[in-house]
Protein backbone atom coordinates (compact mmCIF):
# COMPACT_ATOMS: atom_id res chain seq x y z
CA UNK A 1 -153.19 90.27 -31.48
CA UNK A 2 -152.61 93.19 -33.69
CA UNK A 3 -149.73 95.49 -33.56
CA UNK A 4 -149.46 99.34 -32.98
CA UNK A 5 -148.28 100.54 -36.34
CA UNK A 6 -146.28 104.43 -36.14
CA UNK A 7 -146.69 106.40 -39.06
CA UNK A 8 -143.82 107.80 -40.38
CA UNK A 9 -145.43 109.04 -43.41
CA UNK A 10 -145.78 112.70 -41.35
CA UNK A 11 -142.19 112.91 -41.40
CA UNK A 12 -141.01 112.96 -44.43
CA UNK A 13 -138.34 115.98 -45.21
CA UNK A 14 -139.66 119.24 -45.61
CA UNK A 15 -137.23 120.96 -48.19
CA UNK A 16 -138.16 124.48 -49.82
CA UNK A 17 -135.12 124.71 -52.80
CA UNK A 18 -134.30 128.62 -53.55
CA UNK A 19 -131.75 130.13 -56.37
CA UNK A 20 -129.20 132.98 -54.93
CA UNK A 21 -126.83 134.43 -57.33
CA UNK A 22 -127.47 131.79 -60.22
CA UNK A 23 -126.90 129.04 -57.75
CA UNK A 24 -129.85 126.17 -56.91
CA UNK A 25 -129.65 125.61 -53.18
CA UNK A 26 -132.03 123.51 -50.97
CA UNK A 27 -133.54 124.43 -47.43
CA UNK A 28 -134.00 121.27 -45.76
CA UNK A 29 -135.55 120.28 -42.59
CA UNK A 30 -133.00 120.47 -39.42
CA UNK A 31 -131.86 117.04 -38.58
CA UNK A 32 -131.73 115.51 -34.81
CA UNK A 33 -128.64 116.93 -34.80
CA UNK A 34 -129.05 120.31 -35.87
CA UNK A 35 -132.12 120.85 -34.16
CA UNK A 36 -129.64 119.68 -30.98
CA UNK A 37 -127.33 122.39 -31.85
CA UNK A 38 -129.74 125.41 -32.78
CA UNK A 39 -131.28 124.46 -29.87
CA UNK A 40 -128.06 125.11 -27.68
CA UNK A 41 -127.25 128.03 -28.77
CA UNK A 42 -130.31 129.38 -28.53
CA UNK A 43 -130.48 128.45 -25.01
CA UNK A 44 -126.71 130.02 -24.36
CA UNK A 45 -127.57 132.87 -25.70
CA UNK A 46 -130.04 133.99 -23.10
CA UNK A 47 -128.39 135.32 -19.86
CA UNK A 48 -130.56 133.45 -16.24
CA UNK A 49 -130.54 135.29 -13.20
CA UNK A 50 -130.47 134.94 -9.95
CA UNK A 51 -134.33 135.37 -9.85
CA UNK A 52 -134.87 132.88 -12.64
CA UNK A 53 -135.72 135.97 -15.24
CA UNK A 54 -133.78 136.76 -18.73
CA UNK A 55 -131.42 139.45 -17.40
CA UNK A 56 -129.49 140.10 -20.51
CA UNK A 57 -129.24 138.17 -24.20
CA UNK A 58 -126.23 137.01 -25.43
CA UNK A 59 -125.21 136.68 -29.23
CA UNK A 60 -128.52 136.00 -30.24
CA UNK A 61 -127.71 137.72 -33.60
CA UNK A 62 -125.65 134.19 -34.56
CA UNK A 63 -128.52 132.09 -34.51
CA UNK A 64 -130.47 133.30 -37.79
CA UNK A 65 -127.16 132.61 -39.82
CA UNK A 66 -126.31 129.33 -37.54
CA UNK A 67 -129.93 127.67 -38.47
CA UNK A 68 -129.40 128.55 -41.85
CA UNK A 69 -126.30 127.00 -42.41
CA UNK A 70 -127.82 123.73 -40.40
CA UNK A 71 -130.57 124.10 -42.73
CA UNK A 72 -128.96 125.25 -46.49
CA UNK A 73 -127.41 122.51 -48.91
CA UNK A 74 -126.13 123.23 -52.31
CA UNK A 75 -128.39 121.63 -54.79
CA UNK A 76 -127.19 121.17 -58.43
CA UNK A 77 -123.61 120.51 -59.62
CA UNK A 78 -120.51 119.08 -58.55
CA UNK A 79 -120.86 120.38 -54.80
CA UNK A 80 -124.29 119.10 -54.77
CA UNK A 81 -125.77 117.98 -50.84
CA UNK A 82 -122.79 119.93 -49.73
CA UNK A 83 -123.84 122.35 -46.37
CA UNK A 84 -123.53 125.84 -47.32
CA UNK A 85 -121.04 127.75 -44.72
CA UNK A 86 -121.50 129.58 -41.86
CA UNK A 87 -119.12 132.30 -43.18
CA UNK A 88 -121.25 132.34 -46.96
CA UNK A 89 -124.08 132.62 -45.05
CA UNK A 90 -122.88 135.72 -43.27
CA UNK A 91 -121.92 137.11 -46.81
CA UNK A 92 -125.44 136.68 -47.95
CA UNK A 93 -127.82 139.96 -47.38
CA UNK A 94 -129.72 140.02 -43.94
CA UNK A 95 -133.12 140.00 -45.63
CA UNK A 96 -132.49 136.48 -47.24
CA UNK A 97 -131.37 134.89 -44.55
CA UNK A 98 -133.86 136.64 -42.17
CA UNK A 99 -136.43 134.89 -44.30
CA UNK A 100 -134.58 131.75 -44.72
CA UNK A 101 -134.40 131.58 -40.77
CA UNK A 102 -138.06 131.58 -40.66
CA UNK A 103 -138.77 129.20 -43.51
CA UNK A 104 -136.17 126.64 -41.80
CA UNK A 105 -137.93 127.24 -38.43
CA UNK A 106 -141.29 126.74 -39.52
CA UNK A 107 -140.09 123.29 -41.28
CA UNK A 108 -138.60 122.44 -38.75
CA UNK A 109 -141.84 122.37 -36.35
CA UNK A 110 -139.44 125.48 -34.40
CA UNK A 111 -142.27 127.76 -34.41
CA UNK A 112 -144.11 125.46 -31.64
CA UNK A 113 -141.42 125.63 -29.78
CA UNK A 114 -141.31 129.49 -29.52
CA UNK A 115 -144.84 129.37 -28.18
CA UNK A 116 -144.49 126.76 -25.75
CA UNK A 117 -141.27 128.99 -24.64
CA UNK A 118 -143.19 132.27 -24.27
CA UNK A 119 -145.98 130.29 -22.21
CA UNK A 120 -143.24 128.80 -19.61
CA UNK A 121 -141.80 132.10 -19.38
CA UNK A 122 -145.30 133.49 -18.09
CA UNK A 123 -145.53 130.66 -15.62
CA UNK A 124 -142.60 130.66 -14.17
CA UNK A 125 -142.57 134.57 -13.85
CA UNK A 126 -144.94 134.50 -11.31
CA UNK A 127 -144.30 134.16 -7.59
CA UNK A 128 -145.32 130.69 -6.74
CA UNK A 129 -143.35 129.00 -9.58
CA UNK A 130 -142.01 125.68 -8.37
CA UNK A 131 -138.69 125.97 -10.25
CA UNK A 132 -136.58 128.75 -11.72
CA UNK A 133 -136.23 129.54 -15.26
CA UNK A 134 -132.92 127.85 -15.54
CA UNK A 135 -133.81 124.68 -14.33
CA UNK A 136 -136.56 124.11 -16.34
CA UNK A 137 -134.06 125.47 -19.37
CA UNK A 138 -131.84 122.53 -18.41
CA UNK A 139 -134.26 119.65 -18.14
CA UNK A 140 -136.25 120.77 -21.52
CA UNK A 141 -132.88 120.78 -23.47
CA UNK A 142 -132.69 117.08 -22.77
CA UNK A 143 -135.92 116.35 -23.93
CA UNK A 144 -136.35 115.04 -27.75
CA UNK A 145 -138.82 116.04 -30.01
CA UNK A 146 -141.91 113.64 -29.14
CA UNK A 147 -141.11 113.89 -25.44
CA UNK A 148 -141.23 118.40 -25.86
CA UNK A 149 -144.14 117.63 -28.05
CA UNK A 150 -145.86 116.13 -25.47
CA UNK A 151 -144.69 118.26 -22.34
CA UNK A 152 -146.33 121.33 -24.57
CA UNK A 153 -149.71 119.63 -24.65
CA UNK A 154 -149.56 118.56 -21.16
CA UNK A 155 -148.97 121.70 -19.27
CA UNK A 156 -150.45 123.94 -21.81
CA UNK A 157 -154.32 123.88 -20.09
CA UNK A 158 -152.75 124.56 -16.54
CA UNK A 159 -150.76 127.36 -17.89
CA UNK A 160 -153.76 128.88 -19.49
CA UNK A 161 -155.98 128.33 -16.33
CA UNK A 162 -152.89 129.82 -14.09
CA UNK A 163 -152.70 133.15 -16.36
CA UNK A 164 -156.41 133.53 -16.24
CA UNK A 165 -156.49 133.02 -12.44
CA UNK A 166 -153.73 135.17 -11.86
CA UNK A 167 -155.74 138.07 -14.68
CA UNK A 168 -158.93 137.91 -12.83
CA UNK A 169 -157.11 137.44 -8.92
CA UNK A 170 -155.35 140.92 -10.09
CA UNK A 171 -158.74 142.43 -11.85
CA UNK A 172 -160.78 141.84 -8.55
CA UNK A 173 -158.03 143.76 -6.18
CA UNK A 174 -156.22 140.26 -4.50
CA UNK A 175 -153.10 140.49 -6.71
């Protein structure tokens, strides 16, 4: 009887190294961990109201500089593999570490994420959702990566179907 065999060959650490100010640095992949804590933040940083909507964004100006100092190692010398820090980071001019942000969430598969955000948000804006915002918030942040992965791909199709319903029950005077 043969055996089911993962691949982990797909997962090997994505790492883009950069130079800034003579210094070699490397942009690796967010760990479990970092992903974990990105994540959080992210999710803190948006403000839930009572109707399940955003009503107001917290400090969602920390999280470029926090994913880049989950994501930014020092990469020659001495202080090589050593995490760059936060406060560095915040030295550093916004344009580098506005594009570091997005080369550490692409990466890190975040860009997927954003999407799959975005399409809940649709869904659960309209009147019928079965569950506010928040709690959906709550029982995604416990999910890992394969289990998110796969929640995308499952409710995707009914999302899509549910915004084109809801676009053609509004276009033909029912909505």
């Amino acid at each position: 009887m043969g055996q089911d065999i993962f691949d982990t060959s797909e997962f090997e650490e994505q790492r883009i190294s950069f130079t800034f100010k003579e210094e070699d640095f490397v942009l690796r992949e967010a760990t479990g961990e970092a992903e974990r804590r990105f994540t959080n933040a992210r999710t803190k940083a948006a403000k839930i109201g009572a109707n399940g909507q955003i009503r107001e964004l917290g400090d969602v100006g920390d999280l470029k500089p926090l994913l880049v100092h989950l994501c930014c190692f020092r990469d020659e010398g001495p202080k090589a593999g050593q995490q760059v820090g936060l406060a560095e980071i915040g030295k550093w001019p916004g344009r580098l570490v506005s594009s570091l942000f997005d080369k550490a969430k692409e990466i890190s598969g975040f860009d997927e994420e954003d999407k799959l955000g975005e399409e809940l948000s649709k869904a659960l804006a309209l009147e019928d959702a079965p569950c506010t915002l928040e709690d959906l918030r709550e029982f995604v942040e416990g999910l890992d990566k394969d289990e998110y992965v796969e929640l995308h791909e499952l409710v995707k199709p009914s999302m899509e179907e549910t915004a084109k319903n809801s676009q053609t029950a509004t276009t033909d005077g029912y909505g």
